[in-house]
N, C-alpha and C. Protein backbone atom coordinates (compact mmCIF):
# COMPACT_ATOMS: atom_id res chain seq x y z
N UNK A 1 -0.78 -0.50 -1.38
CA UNK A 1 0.60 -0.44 -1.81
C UNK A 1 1.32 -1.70 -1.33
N UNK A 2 1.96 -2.21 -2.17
CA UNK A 2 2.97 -3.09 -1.66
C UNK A 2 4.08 -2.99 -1.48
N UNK A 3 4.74 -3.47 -0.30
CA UNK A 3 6.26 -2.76 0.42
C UNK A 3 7.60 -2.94 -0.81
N UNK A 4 8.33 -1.87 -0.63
CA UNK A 4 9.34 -2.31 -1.58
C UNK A 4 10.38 -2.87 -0.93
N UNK A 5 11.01 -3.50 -1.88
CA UNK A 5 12.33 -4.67 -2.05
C UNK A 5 12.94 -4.74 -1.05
N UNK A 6 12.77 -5.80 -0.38
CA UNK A 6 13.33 -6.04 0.60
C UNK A 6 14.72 -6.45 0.69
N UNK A 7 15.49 -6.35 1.70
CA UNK A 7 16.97 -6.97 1.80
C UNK A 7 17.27 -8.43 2.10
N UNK A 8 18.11 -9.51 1.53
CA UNK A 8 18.15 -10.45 1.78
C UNK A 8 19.69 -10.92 2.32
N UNK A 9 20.14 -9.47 2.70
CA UNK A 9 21.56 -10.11 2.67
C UNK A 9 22.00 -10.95 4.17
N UNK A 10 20.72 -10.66 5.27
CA UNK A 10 20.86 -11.95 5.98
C UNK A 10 19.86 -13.12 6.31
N UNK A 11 20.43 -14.12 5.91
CA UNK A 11 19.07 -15.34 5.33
C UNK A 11 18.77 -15.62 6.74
N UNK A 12 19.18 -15.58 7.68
CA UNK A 12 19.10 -15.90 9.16
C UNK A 12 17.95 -14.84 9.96
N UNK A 13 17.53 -13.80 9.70
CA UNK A 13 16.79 -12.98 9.98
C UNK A 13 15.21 -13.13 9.79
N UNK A 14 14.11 -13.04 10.64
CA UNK A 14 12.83 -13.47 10.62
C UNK A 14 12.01 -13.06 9.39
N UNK A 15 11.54 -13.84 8.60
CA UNK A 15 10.85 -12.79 7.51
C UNK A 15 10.20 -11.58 8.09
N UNK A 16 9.66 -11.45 9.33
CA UNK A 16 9.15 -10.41 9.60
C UNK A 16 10.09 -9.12 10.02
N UNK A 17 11.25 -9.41 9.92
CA UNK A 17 12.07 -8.67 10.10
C UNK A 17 13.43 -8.00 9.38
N UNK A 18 13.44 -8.79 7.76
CA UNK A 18 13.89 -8.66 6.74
C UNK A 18 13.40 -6.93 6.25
N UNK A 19 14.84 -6.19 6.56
CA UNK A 19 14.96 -4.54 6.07
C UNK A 19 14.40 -4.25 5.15
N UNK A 20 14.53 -3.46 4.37
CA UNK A 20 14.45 -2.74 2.73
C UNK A 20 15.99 -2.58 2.18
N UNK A 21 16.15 -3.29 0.83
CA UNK A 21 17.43 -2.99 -0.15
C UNK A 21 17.51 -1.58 -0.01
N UNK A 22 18.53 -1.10 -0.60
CA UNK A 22 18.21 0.14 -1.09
C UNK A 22 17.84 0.64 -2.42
N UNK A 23 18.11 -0.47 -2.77
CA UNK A 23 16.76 -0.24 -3.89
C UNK A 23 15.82 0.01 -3.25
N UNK A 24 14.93 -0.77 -2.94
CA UNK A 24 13.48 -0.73 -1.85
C UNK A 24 13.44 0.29 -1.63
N UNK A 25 14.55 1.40 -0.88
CA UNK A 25 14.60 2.66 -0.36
C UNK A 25 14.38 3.57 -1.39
N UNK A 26 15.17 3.75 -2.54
CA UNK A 26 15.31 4.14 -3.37
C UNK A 26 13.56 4.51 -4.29
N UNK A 27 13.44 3.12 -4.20
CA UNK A 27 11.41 3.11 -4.95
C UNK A 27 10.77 3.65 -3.98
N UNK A 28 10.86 3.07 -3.04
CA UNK A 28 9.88 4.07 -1.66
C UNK A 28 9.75 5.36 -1.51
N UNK A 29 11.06 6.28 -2.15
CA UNK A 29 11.15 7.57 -2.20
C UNK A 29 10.57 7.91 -3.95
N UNK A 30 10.85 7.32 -4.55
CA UNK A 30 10.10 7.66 -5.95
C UNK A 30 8.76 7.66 -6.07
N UNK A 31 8.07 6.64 -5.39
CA UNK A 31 6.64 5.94 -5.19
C UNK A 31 6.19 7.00 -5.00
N UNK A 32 6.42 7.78 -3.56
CA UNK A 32 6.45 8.92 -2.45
C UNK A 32 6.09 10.00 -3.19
N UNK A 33 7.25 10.27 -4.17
CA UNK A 33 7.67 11.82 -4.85
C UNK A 33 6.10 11.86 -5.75
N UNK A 34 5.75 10.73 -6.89
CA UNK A 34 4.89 10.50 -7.17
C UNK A 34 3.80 10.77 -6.87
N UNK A 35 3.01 10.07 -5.76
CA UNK A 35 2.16 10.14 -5.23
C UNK A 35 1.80 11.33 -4.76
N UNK A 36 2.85 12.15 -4.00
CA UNK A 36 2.92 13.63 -4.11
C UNK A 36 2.63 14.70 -4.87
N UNK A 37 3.61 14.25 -6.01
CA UNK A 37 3.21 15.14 -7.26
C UNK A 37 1.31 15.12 -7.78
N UNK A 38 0.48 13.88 -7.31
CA UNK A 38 -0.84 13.90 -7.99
C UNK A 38 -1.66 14.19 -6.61
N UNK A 39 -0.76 15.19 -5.67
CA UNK A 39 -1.76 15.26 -4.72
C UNK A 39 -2.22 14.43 -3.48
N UNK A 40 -1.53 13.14 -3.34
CA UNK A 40 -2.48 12.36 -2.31
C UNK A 40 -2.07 12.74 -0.90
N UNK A 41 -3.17 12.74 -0.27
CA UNK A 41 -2.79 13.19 0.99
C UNK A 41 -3.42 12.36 1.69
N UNK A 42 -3.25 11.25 2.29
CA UNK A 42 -3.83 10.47 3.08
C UNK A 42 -4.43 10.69 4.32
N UNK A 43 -5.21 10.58 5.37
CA UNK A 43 -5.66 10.56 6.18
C UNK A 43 -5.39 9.61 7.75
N UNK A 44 -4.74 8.40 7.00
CA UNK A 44 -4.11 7.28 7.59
C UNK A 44 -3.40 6.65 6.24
N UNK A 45 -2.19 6.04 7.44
CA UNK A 45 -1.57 5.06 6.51
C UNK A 45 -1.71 3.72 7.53
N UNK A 46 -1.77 2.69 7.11
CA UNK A 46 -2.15 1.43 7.64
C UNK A 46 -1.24 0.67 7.09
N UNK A 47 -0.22 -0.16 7.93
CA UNK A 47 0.99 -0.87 7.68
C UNK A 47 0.84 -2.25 8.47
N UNK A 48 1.74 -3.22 7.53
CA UNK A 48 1.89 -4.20 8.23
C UNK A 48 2.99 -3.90 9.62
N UNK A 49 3.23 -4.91 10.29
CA UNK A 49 4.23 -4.79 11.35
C UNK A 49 5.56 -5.25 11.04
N UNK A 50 5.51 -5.77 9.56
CA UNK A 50 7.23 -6.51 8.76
C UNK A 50 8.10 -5.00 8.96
N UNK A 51 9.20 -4.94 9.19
CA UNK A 51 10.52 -4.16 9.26
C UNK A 51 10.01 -3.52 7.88
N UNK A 52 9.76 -4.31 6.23
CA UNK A 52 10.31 -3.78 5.32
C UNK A 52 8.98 -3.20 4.98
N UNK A 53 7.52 -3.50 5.34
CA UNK A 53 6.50 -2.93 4.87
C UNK A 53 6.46 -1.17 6.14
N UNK A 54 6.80 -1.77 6.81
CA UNK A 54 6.95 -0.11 7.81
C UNK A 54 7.99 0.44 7.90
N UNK A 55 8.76 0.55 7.05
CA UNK A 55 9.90 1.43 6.41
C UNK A 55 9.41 2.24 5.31
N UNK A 56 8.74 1.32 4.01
CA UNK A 56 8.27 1.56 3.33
C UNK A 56 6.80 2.93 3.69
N UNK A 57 6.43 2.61 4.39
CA UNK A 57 4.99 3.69 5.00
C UNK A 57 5.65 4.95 5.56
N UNK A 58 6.64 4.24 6.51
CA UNK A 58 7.66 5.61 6.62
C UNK A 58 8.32 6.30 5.66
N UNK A 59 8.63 6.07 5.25
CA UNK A 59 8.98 6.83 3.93
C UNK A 59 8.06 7.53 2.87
N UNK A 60 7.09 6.91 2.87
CA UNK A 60 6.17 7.83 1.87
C UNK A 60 5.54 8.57 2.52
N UNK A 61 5.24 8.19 4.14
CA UNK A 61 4.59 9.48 5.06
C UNK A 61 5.67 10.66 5.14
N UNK A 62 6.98 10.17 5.13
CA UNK A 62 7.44 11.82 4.88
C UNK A 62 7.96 12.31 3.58
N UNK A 63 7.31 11.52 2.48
CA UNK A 63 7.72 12.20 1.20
C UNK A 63 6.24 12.93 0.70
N UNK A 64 5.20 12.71 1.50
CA UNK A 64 3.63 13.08 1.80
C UNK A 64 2.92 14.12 2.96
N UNK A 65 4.25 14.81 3.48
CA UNK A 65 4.32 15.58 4.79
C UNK A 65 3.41 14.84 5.62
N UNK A 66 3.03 13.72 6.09
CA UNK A 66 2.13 12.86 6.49
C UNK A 66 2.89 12.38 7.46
N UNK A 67 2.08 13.28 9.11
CA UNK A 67 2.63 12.47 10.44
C UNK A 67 3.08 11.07 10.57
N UNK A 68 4.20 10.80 11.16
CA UNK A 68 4.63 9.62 11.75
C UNK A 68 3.73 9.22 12.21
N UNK A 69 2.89 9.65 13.11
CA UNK A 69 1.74 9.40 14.19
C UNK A 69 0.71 8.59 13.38
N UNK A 70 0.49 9.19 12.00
CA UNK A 70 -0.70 9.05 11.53
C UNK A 70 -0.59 7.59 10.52
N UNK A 71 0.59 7.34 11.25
CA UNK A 71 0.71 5.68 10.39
C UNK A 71 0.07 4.93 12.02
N UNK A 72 -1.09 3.82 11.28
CA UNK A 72 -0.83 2.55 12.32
C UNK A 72 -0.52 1.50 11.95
N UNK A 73 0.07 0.50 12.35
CA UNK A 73 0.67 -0.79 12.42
C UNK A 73 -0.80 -1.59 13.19
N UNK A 74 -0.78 -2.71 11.72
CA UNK A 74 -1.75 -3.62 12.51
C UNK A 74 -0.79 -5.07 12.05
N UNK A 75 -0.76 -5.61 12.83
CA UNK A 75 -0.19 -6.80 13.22
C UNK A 75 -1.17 -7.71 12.40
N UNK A 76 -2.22 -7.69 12.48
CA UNK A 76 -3.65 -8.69 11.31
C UNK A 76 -3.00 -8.64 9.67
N UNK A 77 -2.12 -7.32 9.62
CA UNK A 77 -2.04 -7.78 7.83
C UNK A 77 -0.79 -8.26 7.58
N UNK A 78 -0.23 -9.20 8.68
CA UNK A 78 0.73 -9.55 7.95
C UNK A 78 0.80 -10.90 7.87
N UNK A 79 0.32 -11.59 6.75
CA UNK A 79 0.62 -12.87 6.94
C UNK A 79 -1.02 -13.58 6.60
N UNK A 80 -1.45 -12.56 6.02
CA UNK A 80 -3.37 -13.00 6.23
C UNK A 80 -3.35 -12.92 4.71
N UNK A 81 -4.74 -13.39 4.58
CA UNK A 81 -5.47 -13.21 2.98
C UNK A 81 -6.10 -12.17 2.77
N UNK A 82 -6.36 -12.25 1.34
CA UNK A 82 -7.17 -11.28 1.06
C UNK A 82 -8.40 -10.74 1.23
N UNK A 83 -9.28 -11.64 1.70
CA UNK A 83 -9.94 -11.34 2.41
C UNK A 83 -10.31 -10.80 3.89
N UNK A 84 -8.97 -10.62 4.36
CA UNK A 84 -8.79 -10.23 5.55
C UNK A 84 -8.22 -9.05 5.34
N UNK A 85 -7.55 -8.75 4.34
CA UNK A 85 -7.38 -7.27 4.58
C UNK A 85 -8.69 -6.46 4.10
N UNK A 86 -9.00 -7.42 2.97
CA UNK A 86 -10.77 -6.39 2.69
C UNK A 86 -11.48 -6.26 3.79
N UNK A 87 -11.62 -7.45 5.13
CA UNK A 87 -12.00 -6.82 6.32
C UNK A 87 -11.63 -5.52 6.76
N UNK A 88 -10.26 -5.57 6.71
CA UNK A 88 -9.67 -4.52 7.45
C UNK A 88 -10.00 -3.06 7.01
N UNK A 89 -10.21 -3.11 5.68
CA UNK A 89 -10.55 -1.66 5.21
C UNK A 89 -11.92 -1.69 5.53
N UNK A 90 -12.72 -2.76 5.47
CA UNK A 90 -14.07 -2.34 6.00
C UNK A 90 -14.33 -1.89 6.75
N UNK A 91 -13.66 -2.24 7.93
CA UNK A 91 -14.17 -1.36 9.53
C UNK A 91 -12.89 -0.57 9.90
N UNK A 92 -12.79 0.18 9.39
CA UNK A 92 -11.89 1.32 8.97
C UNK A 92 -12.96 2.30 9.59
N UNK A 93 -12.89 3.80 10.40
CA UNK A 93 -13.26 4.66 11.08
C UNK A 93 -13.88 5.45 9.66
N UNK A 94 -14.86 6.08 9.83
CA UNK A 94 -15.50 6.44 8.63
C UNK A 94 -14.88 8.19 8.35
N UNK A 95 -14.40 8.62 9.44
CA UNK A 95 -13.90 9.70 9.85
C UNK A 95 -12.63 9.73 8.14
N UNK A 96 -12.23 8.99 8.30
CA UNK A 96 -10.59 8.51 7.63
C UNK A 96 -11.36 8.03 5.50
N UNK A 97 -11.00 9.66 5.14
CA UNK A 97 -11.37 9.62 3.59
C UNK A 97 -10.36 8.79 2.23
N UNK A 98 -9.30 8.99 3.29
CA UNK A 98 -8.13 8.40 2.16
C UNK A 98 -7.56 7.48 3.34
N UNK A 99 -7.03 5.96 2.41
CA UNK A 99 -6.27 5.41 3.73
C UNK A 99 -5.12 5.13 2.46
N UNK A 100 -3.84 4.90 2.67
CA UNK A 100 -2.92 3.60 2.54
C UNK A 100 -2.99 2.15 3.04
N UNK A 101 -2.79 1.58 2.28
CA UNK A 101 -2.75 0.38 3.25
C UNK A 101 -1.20 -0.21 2.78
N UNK A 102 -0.31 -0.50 3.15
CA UNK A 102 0.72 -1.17 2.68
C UNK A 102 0.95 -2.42 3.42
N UNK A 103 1.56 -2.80 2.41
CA UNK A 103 0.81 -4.72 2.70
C UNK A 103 2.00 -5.56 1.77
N UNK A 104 1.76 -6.67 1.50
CA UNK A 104 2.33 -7.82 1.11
C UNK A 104 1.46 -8.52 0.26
N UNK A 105 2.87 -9.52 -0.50
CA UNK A 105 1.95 -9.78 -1.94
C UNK A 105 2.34 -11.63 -0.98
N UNK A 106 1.33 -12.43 -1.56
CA UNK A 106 0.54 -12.49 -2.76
C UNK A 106 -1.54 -11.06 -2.56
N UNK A 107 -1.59 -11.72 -1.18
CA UNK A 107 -2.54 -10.85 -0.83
C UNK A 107 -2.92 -9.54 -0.98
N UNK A 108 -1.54 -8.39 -0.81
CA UNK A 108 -2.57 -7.22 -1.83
C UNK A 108 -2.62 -7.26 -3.01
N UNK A 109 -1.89 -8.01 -4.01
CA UNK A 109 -2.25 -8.16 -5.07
C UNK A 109 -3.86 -8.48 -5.62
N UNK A 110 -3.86 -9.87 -4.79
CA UNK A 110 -4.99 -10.43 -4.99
C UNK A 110 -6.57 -9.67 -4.26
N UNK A 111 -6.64 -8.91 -3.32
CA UNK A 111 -7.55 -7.38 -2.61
C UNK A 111 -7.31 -6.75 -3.99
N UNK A 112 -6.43 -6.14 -4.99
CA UNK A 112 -6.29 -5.31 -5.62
C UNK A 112 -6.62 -5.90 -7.05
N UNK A 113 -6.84 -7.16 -7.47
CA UNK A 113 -7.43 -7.75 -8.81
C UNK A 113 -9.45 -7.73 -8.35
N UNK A 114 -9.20 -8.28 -7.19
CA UNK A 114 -11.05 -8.11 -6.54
C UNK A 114 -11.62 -7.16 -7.28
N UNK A 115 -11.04 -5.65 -7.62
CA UNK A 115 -11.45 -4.70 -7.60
C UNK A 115 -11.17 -4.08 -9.14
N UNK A 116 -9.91 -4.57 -9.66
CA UNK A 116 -9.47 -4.30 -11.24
C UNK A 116 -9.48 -5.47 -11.18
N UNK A 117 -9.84 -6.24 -12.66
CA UNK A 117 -9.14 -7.31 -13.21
C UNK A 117 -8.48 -7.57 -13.48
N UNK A 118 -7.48 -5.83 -14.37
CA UNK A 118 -6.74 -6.09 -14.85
C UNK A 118 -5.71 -6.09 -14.30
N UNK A 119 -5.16 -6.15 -13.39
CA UNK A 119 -4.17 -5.94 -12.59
C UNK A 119 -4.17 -8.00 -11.93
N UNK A 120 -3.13 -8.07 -12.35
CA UNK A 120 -2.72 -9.76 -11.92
C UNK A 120 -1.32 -9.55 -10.96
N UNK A 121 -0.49 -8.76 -10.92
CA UNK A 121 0.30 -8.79 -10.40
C UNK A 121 0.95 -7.72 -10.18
N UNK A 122 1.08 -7.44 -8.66
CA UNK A 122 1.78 -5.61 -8.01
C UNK A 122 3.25 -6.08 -7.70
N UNK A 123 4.42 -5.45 -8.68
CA UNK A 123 5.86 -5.41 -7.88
C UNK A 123 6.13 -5.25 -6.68
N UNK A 124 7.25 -4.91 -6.13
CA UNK A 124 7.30 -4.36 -5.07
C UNK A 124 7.01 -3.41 -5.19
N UNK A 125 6.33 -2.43 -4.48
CA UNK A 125 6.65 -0.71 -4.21
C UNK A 125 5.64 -0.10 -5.04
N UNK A 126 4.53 -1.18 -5.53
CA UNK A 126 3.93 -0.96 -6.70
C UNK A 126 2.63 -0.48 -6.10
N UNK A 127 1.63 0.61 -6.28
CA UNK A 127 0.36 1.59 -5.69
C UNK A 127 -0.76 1.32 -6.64
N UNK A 128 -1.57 0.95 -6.15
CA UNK A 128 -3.22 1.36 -7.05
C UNK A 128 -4.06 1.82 -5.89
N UNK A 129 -4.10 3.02 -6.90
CA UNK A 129 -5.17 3.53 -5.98
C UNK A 129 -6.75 3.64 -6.47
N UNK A 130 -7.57 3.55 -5.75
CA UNK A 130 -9.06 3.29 -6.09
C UNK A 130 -9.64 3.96 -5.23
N UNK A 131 -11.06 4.94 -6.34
CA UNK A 131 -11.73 5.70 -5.95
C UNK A 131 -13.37 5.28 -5.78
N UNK A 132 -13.62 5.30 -4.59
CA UNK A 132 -15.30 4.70 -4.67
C UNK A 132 -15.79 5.93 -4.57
N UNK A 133 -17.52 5.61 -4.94
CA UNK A 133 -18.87 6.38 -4.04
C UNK A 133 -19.38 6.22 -3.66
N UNK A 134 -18.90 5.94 -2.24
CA UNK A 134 -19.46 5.38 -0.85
C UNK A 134 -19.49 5.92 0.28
N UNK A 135 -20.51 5.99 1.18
CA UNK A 135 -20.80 6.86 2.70
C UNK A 135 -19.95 5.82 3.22
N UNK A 136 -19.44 5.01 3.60
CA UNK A 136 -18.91 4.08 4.48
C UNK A 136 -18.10 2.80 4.11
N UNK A 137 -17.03 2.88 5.00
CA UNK A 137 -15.75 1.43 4.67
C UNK A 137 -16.41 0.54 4.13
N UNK A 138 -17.64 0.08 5.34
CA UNK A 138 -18.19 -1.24 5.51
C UNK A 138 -18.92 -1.25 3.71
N UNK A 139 -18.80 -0.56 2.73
CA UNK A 139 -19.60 -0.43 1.68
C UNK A 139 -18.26 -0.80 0.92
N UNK A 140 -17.33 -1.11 1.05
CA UNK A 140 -16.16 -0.98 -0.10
C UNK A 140 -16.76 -2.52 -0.41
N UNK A 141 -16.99 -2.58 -2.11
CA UNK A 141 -16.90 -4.09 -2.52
C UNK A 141 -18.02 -4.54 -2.79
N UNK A 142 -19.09 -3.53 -2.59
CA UNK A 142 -20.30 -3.30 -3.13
C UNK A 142 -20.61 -2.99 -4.07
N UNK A 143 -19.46 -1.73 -4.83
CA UNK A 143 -19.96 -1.10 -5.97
C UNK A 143 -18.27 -0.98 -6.57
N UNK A 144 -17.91 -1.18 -7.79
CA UNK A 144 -16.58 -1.22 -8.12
C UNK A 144 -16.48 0.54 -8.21
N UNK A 145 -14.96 0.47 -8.50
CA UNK A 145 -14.44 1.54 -8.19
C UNK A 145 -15.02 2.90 -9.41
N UNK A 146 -15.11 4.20 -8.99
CA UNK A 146 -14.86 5.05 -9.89
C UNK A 146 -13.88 5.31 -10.97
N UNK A 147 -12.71 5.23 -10.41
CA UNK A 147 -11.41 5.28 -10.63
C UNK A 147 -9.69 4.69 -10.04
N UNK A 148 -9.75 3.85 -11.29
CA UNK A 148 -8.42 3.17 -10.71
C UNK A 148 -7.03 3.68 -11.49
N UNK A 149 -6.21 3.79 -10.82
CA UNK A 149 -4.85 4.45 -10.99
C UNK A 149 -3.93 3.29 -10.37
N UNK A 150 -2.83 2.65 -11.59
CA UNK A 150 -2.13 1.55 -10.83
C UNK A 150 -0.71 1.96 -11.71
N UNK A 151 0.34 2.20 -10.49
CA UNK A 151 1.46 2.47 -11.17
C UNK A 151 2.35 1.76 -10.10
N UNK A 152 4.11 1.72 -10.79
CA UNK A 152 4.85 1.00 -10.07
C UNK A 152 6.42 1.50 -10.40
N UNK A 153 7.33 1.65 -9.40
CA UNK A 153 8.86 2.49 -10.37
C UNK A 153 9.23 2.22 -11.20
N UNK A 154 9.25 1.16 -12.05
CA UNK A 154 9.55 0.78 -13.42
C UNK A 154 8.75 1.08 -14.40
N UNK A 155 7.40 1.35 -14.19
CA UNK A 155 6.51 1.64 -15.17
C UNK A 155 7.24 2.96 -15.97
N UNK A 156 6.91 2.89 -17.25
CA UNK A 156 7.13 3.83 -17.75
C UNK A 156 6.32 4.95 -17.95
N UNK A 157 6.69 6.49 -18.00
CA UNK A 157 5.78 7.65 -17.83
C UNK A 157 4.81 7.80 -18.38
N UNK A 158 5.09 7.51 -19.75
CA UNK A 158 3.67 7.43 -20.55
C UNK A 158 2.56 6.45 -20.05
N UNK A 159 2.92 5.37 -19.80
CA UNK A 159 1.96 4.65 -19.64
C UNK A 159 1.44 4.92 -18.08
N UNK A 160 1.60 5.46 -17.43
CA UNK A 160 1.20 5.30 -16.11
C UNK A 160 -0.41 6.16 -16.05
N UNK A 161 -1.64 5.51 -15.50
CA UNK A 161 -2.76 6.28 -15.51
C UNK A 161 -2.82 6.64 -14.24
């Protein structure tokens, strides 16, 4: 997932520390309701350490009845490539069936074309989710996905798979 819309109304503030609009807020709770409605129940959510990407995780962990607790903050995805977050899901605890990862573009975009092609570009606030058949993290990227599901708050209903 990529964090939604961030606030810019003070230019003086660290990018890593730039809020959520309320818009941002606003999609974060729709994203949420969504994701809800088809069931996902995550196991972990995995966040960057930016203000606006861990607002964003917060918010869909409680629009997902999904512990506060059960979010972690890794400091590695913020600011890295894409290939570094595909690390990151690799050595991921095997225990953990569903993760989130919420992240930042250009990089989850580009982790998230690796895997669809068709997907060139995630909005803010924008989710694909991908289903493997795999015993283990360290296997993601081996075998493309079962099933990909990529939606975003603007998308329209019909079209969303």
């Amino acid at each position: 997932m990529r964090h939604a819309k961030s606030s810019w109304d003070n230019p003086d503030l660290a990018d890593v520390d730039r809020p959520l609009s309320a818009r941002g807020r606003h999609a974060a709770r729709k994203m949420g309701r969504r994701l809800a409605k088809r069931h996902a129940d995550p196991d972990l959510i995995v966040s960057s350490p930016a203000v606006r990407a861990l607002k964003t995780a917060r918010i869909l962990a409680r629009r997902l009845n999904h512990p506060r607790r059960g979010i972690l903050v890794n400091p590695r995805i913020y600011a890295c490539t894409a290939e570094h977050l595909w690390h990151t899901v690799q050595v991921l605890e095997d225990r953990f069936l569903t993760v989130i990862l919420v992240g930042h573009n250009p990089e989850i975009t580009a982790l998230a074309h690796r895997f669809c092609g068709q997907i060139t570009h995630m909005p803010t606030c924008a989710v694909v989710r991908l289903r493997f058949d795999i015993d283990c993290w360290r296997d993601i990227g081996t075998t493309m996905p079962l099933q990909t599901e990529f939606d975003y708050p603007k998308r329209p209903k019909r079209g969303r798979t």
